[in-house]
Structures are given as structure tokens and as C-alpha cells.
C-alpha atoms as a PDB file:
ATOM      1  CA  UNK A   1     -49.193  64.315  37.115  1.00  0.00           C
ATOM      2  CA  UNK A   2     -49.435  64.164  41.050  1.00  0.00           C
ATOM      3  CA  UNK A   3     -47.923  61.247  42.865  1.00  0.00           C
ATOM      4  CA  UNK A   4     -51.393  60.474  44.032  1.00  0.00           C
ATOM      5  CA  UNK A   5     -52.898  61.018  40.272  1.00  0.00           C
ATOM      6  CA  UNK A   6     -50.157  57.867  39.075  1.00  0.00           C
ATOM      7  CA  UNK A   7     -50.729  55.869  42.005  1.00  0.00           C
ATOM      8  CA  UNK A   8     -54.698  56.060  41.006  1.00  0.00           C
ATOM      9  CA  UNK A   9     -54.305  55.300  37.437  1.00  0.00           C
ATOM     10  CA  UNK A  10     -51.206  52.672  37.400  1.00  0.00           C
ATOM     11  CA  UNK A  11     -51.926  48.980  37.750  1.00  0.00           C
ATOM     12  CA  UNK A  12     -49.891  45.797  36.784  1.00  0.00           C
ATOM     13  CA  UNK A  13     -51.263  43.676  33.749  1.00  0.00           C
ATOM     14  CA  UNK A  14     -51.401  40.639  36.653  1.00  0.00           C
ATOM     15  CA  UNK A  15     -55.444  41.657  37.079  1.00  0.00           C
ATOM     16  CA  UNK A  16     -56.216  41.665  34.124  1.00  0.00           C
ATOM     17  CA  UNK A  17     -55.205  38.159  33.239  1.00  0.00           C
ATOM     18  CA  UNK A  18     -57.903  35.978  35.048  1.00  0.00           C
ATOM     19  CA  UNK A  19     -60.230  35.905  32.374  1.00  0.00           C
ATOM     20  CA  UNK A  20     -57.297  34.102  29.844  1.00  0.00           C
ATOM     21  CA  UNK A  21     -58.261  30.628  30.824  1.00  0.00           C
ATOM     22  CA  UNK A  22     -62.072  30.798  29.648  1.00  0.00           C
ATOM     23  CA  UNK A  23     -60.798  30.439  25.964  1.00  0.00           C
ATOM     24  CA  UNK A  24     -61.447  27.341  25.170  1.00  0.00           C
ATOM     25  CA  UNK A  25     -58.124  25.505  23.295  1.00  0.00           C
ATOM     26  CA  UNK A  26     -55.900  28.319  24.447  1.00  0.00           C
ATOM     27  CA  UNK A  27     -52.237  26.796  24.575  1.00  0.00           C
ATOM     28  CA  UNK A  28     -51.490  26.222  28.231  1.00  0.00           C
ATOM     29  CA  UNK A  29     -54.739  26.720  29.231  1.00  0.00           C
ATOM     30  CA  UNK A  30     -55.828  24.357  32.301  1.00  0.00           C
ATOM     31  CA  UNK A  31     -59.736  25.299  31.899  1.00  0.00           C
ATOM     32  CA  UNK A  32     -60.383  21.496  29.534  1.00  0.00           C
ATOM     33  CA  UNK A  33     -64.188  23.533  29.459  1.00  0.00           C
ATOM     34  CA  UNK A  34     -66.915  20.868  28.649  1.00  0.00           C
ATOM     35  CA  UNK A  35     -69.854  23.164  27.100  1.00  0.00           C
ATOM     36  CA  UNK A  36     -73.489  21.949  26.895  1.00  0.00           C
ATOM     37  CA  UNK A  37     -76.646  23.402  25.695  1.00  0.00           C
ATOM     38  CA  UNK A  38     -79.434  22.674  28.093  1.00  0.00           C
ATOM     39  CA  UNK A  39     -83.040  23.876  28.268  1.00  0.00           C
ATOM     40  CA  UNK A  40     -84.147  26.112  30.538  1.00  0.00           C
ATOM     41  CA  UNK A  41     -85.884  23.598  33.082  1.00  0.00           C
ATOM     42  CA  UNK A  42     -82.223  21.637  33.087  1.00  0.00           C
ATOM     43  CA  UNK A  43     -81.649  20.987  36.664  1.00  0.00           C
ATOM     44  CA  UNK A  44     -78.258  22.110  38.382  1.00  0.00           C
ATOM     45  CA  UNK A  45     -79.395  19.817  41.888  1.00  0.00           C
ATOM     46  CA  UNK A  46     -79.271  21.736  45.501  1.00  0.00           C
ATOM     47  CA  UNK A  47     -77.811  24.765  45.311  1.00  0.00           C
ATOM     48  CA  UNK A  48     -76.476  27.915  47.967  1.00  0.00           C
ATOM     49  CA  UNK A  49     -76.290  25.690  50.740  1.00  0.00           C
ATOM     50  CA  UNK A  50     -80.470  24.907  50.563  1.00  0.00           C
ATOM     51  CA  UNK A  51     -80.873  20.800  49.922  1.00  0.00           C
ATOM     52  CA  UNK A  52     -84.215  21.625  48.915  1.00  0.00           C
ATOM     53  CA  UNK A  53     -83.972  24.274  46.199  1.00  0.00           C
ATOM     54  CA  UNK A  54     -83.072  22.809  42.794  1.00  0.00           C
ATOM     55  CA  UNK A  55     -80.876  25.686  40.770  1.00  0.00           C
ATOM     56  CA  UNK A  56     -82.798  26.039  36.754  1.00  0.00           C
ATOM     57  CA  UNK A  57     -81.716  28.317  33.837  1.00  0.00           C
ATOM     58  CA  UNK A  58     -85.205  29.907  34.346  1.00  0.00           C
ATOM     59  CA  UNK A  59     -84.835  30.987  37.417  1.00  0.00           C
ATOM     60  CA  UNK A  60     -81.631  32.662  37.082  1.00  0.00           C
ATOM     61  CA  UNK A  61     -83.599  34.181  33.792  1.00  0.00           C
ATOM     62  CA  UNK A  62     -86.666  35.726  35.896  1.00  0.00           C
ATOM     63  CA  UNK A  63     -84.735  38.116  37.575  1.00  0.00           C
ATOM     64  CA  UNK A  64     -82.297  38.749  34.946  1.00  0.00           C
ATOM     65  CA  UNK A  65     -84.813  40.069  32.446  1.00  0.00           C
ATOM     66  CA  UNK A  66     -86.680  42.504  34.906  1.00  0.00           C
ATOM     67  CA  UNK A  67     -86.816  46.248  33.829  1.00  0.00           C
ATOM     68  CA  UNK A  68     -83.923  48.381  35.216  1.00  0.00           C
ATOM     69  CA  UNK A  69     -83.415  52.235  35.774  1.00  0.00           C
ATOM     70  CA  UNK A  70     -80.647  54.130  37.631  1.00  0.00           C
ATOM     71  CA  UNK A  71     -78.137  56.920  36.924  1.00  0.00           C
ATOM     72  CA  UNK A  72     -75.313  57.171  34.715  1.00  0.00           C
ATOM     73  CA  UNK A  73     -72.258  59.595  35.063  1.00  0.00           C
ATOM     74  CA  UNK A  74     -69.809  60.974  32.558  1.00  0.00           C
ATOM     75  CA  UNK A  75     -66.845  61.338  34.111  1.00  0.00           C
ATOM     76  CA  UNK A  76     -65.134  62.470  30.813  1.00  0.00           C
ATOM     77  CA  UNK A  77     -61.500  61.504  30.025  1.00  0.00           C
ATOM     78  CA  UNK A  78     -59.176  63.981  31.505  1.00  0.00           C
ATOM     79  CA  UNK A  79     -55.945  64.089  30.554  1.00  0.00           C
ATOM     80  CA  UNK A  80     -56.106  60.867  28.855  1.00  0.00           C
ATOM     81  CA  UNK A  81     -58.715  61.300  26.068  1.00  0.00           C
ATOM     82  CA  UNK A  82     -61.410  63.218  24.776  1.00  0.00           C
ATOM     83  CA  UNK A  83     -65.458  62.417  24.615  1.00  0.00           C
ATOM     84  CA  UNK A  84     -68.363  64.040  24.242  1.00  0.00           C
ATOM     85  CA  UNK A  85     -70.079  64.114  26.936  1.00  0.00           C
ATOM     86  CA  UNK A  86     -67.357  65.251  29.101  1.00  0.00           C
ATOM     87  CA  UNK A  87     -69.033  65.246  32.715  1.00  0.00           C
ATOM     88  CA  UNK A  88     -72.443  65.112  34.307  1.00  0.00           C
ATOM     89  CA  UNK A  89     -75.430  62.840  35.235  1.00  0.00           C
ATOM     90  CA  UNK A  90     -78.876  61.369  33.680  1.00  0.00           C
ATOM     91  CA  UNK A  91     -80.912  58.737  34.322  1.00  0.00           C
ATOM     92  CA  UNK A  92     -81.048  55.292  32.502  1.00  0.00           C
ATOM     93  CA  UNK A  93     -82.923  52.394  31.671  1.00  0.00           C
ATOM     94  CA  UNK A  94     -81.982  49.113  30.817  1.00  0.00           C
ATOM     95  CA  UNK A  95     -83.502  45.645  30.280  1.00  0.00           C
ATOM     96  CA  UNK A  96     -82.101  42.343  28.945  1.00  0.00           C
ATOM     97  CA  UNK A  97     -84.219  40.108  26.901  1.00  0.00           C
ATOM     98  CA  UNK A  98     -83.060  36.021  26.567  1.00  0.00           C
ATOM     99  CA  UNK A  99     -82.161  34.865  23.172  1.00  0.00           C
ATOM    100  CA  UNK A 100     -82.991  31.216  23.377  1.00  0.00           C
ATOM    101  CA  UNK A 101     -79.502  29.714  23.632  1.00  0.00           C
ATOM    102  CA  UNK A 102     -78.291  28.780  27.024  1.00  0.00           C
ATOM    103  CA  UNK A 103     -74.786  26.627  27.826  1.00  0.00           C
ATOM    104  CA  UNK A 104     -73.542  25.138  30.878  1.00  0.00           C
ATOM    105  CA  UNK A 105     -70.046  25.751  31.011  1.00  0.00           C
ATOM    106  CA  UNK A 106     -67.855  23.619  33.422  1.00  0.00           C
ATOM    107  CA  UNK A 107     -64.391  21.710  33.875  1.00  0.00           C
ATOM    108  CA  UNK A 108     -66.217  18.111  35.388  1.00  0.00           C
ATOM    109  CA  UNK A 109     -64.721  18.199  38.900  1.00  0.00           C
ATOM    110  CA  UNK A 110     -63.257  20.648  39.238  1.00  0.00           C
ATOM    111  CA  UNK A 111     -62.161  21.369  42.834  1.00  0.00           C
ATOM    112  CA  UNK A 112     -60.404  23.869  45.140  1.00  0.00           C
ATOM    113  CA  UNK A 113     -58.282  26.246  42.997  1.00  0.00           C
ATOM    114  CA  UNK A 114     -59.288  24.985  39.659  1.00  0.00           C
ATOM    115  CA  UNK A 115     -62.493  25.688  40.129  1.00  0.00           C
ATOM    116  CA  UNK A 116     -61.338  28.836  41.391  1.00  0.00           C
ATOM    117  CA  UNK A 117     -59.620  29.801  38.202  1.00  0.00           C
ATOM    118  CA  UNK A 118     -62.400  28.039  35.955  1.00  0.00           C
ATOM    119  CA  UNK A 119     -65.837  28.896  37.505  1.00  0.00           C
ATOM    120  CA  UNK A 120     -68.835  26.736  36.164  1.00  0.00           C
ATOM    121  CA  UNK A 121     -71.193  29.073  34.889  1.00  0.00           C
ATOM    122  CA  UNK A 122     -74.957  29.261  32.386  1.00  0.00           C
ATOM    123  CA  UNK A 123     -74.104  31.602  29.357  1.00  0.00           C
ATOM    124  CA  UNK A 124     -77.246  33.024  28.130  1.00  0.00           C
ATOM    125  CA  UNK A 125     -77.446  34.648  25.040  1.00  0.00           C
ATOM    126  CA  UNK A 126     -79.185  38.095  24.938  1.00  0.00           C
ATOM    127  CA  UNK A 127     -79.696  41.261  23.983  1.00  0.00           C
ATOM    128  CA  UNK A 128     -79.501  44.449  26.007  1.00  0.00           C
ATOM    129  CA  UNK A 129     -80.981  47.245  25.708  1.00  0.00           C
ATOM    130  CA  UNK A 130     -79.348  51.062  26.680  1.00  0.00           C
ATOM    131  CA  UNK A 131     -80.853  54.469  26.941  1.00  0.00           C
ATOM    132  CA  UNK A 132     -79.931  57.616  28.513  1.00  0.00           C
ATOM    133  CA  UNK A 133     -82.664  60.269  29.623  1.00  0.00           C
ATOM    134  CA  UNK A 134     -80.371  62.748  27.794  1.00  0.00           C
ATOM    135  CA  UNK A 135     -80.602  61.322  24.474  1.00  0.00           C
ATOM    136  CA  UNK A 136     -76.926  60.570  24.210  1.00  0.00           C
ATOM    137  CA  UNK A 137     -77.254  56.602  24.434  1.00  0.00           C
ATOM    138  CA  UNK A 138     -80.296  54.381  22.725  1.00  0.00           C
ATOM    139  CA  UNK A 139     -78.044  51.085  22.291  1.00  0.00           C
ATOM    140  CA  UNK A 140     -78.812  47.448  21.642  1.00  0.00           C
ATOM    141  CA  UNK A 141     -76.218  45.616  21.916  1.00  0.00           C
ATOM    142  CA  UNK A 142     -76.234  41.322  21.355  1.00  0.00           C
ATOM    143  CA  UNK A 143     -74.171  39.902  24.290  1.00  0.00           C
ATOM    144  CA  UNK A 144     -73.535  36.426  26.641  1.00  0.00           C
ATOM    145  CA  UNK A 145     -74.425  36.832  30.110  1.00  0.00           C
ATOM    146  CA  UNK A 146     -72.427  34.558  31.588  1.00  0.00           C
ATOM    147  CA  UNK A 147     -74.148  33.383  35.175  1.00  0.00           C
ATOM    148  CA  UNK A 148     -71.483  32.171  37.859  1.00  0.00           C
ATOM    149  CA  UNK A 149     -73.156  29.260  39.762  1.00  0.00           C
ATOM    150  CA  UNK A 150     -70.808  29.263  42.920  1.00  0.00           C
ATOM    151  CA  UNK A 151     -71.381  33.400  43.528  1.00  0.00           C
ATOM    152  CA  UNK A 152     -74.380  34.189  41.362  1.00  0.00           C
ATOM    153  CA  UNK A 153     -72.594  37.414  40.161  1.00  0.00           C
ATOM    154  CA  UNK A 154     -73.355  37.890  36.086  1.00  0.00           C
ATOM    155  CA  UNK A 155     -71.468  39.251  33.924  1.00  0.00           C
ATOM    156  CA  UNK A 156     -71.417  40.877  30.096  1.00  0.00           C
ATOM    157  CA  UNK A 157     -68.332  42.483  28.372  1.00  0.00           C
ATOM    158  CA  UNK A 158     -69.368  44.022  25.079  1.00  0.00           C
ATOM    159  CA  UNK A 159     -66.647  45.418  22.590  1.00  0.00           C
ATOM    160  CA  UNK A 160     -67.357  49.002  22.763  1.00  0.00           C
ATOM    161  CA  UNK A 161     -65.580  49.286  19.495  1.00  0.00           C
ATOM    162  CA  UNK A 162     -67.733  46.267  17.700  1.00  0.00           C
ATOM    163  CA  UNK A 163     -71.178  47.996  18.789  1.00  0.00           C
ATOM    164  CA  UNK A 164     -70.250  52.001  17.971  1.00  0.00           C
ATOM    165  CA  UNK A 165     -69.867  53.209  21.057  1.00  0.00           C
ATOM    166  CA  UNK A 166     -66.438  55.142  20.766  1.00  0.00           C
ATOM    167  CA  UNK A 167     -67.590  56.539  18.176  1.00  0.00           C
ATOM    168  CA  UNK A 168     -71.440  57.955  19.592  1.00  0.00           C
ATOM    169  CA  UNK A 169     -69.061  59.571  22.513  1.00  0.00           C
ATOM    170  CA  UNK A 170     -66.688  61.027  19.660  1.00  0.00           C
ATOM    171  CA  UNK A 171     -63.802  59.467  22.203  1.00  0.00           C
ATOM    172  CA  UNK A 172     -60.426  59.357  21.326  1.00  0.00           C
ATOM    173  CA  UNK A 173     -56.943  59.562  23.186  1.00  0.00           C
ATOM    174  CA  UNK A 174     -55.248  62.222  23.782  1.00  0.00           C
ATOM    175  CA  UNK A 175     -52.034  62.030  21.261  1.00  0.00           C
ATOM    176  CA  UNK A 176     -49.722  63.866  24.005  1.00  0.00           C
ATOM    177  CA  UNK A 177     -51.056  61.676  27.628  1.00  0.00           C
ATOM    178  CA  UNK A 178     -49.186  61.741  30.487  1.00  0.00           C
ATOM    179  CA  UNK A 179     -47.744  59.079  29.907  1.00  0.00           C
ATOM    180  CA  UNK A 180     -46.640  57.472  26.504  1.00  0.00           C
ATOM    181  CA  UNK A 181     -48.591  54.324  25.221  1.00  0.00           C
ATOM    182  CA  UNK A 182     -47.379  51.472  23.456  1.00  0.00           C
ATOM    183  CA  UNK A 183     -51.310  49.809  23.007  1.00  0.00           C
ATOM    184  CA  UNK A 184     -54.775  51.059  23.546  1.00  0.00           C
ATOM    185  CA  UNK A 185     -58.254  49.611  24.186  1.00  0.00           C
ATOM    186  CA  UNK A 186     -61.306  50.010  25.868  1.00  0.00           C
ATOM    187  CA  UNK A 187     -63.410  47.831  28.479  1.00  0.00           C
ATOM    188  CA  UNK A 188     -67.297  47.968  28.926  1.00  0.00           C
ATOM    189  CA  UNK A 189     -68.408  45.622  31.731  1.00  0.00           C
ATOM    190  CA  UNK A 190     -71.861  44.998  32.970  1.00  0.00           C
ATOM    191  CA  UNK A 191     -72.684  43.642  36.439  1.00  0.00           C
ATOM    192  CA  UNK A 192     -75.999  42.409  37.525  1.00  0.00           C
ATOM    193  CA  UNK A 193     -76.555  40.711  40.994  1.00  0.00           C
ATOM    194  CA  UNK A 194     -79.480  38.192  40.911  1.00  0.00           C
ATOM    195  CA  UNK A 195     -80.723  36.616  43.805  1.00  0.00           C
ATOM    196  CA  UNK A 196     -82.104  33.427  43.021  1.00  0.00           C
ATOM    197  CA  UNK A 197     -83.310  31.955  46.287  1.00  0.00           C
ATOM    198  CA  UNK A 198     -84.282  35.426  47.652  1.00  0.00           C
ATOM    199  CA  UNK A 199     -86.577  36.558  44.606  1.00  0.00           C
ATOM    200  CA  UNK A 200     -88.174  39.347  46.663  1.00  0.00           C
ATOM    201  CA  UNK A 201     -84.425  40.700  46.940  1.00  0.00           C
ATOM    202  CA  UNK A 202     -84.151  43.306  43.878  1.00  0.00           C
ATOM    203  CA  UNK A 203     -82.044  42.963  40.557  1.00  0.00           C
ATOM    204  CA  UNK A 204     -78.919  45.234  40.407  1.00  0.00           C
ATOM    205  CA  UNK A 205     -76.985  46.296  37.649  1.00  0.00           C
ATOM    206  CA  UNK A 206     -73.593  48.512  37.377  1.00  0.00           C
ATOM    207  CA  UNK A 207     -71.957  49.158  34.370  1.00  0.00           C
ATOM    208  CA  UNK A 208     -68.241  51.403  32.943  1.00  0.00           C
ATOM    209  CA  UNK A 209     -66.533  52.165  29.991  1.00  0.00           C
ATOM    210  CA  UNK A 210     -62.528  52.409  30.574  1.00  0.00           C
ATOM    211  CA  UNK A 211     -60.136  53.360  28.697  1.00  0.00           C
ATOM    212  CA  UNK A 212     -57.220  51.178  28.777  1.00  0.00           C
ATOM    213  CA  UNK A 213     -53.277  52.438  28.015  1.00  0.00           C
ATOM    214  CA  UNK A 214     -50.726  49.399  28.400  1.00  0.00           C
ATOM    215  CA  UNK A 215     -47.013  50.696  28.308  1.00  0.00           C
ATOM    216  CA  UNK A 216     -44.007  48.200  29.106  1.00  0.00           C
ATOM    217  CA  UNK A 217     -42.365  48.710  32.276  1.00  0.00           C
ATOM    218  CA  UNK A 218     -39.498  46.437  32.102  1.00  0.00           C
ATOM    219  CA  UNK A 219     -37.039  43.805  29.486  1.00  0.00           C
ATOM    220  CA  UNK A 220     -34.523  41.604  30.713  1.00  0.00           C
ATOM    221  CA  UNK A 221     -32.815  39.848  28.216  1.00  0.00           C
ATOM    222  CA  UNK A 222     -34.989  41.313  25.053  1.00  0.00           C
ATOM    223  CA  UNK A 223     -38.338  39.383  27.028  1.00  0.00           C
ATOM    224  CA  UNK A 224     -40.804  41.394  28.363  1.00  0.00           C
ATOM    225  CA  UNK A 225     -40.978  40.576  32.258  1.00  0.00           C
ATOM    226  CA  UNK A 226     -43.711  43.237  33.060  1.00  0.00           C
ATOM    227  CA  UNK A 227     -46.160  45.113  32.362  1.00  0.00           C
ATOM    228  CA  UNK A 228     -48.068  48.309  33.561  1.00  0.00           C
ATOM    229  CA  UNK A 229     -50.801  50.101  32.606  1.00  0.00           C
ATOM    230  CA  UNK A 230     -53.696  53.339  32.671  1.00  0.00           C
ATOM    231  CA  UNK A 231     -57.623  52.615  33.092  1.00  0.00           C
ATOM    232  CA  UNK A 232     -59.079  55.489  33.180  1.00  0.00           C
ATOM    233  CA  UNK A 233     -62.974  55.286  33.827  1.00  0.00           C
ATOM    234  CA  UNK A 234     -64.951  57.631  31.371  1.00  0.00           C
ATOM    235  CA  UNK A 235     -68.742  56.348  32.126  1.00  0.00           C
ATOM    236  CA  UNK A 236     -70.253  54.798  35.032  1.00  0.00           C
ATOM    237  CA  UNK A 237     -73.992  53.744  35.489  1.00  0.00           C
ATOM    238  CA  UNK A 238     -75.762  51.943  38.923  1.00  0.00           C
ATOM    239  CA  UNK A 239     -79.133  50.709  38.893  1.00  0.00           C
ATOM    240  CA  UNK A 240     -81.702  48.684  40.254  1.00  0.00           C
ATOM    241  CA  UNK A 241     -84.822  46.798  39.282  1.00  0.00           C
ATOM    242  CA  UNK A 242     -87.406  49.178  38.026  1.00  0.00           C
ATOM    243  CA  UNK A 243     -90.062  49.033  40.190  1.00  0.00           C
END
């Protein structure tokens, strides 16, 4: 593998971590979350710097559910696995529909860095739907849409595992990679931005299936110290609301 291949592919474990503190009880953890189910009229108060606009579960919900399209690539898994498909483009459509459960998730004042490292968000739960114009995706898959409040960025991880997906792509590793594996997974985020005080602004969605190869890269003292890593990105899918 080129220099510039590795230096593409190769990240430390460091980003990945930022998500640990959202699990609620985890030793060490410094989110103390305080979760709250609240209807969809429950009022946030002012909200993106406008005194007079009063942030509601609904309103995050009216853009979120709109109809999306866009186009989805297969970027295949090169030397690092094996799926079917193994390159090209379609089109897609998508649309999430609201389950009737919504929580407000915070750490009560939270400030500065905390709230940095323990963002207050709405959790929705829903169910999404995918489909490919080339017949190789028609998906539902139940998810939480978790709804930052300070950026308005939403986001869904689904277990691509859980909901079949490795297995509709017929992925799996390559036994001989590049480089040797001591753990494998893979990581299907969804992205939508919603605009909430700009409601003519239009819903966007991206999407991507990685695979993920963790290897150690070095022990001191039999304690692992650090730890490096593969994602390789095998799908990829943009969109916008379908007008």
C-alpha cells in the first residue's frame, strides 16, 4: 500500500471516543444525563440567538419528516473487503416518519466544556425508510434521531449488522488486508440538517457505511497505550428535500 493509501486510511481511536459519555451510568462518565419525555408542544424558551422564537419538538419534527431523494455511490471495498455492489451510482429516496416518543436529554447546567462534551439534545424515535433506484436497498430500519439543540445537526447510527445490511451487500473482509486486524465493525451514520427558524431553507440528508479495522499500535508495560485503526468507506448517499 502507497504511503499516501496508509496516510488516507489510518486514524487514532482518539475520534472515535466522543460519543462514550452519552451512556448513561458508564463508570467515569461525567455526562450525570437527566432524560425526560415531553410532548411535542414542550417549550425549549428562545432559541438561535432570536428572543422571540420559542424552540418545540414539532418544529424540529416538520422538517425532519419531509420526503428526501438524492444519489447514492458504491464505492466498493478495495483491498479491505468484498460487497456486492462493488462501484457505481443510483438514485435514492428516503423519508423518516416520528414514532411518538420524544426525550429531552440534558446535564442541568451544563456550561462551557461540559456542555461541549454532553450536548443537550430531543431524541425522537422513528423509523426510516431506504430505497435505491437499482433495487439493491428497500430498508426500514427503527432508529433515535437524536436532535442537537445548540447546532441543530441530527443524527442516527443504525447497527448495520442488527438491521441486515452486511448481509444484502454480501460484504465481508478480506481475510489477507493490508494490514492485519485484531477487531472489526462497521459504522452507518445518517446526517440531516434542519433549519428550524429558516423553514423555507431545505432538509438535507448524507449518509455512509464504513468499515472499521482496529489493530493495536503500541504496549508499554502489558497496557495498551494506543490505538490505530482502518475506515474504509464502502457506501455514500447525499440528498435533499424532495421537492
Amino acid at each position: 500500500m502507497s504511503q499516501s493509501s496508509a496516510a488516507r486510511y489510518l486514524l487514532l481511536a482518539s475520534v472515535l471516543v466522543s460519543a462514550g459519555c452519552r451512556e448513561e451510568g458508564e463508570p467515569n462518565s461525567v455526562c450525570n444525563w437527566l432524560e425526560e419525555e415531553v410532548p411535542l408542544d414542550y417549550s425549549l424558551g428562545p432559541w438561535g440567538g432570536d428572543l422571540s422564537y420559542d424552540l418545540q419538538p414539532h418544529k424540529v419534527l416538520e422538517q425532519l419528516t419531509l420526503p428526501l431523494a438524492g444519489t447514492l455511490t458504491w464505492n466498493g471495498g478495495g483491498d479491505w473487503a468484498r460487497m456486492n455492489p462493488s462501484k457505481g451510482t443510483t438514485g435514492f429516496s428516503s423519508t423518516l416518519s416520528y414514532e411518538n416518543r420524544t426525550v429531552y436529554r440534558r446535564v442541568p447546567g451544563a456550561e462551557g466544556d461540559l456542555a461541549l462534551a454532553c450536548p443537550a439534545t430531543l431524541d425522537f424515535d422513528a423509523t426510516i425508510t431506504m430505497t435505491t433506484d437499482d433495487g439493491v436497498l428497500e430498508e426500514t430500519w427503527e432508529a433515535v434521531a437524536s436532535f442537537q439543540v445548540a447546532t441543530a445537526n441530527v443524527m442516527v447510527e443504525i447497527d448495520a449488522e442488527a438491521v441486515g445490511l452486511i448481509q444484502t451487500l454480501e460484504l465481508s473482509p478480506n481475510p489477507n488486508p493490508p494490514m492485519p486486524f485484531d477487531n472489526i465493525s462497521y459504522w452507518l451514520p445518517l446526517f440531516y440538517n434542519v433549519y428550524p427558524l429558516s423553514p423555507d431553507q431545505l432538509t438535507t440528508i448524507s449518509g455512509s457505511l464504513y468499515l472499521r479495522g482496529e489493530f493495536e499500535v503500541e504496549e508499554r508495560d502489558d497496557e495498551l497505550i494506543d490505538l490505530g485503526g482502518v475506515n474504509r468507506l464502502l457506501v455514500e448517499w447525499v440528498g435533499m428535500e424532495d421537492e
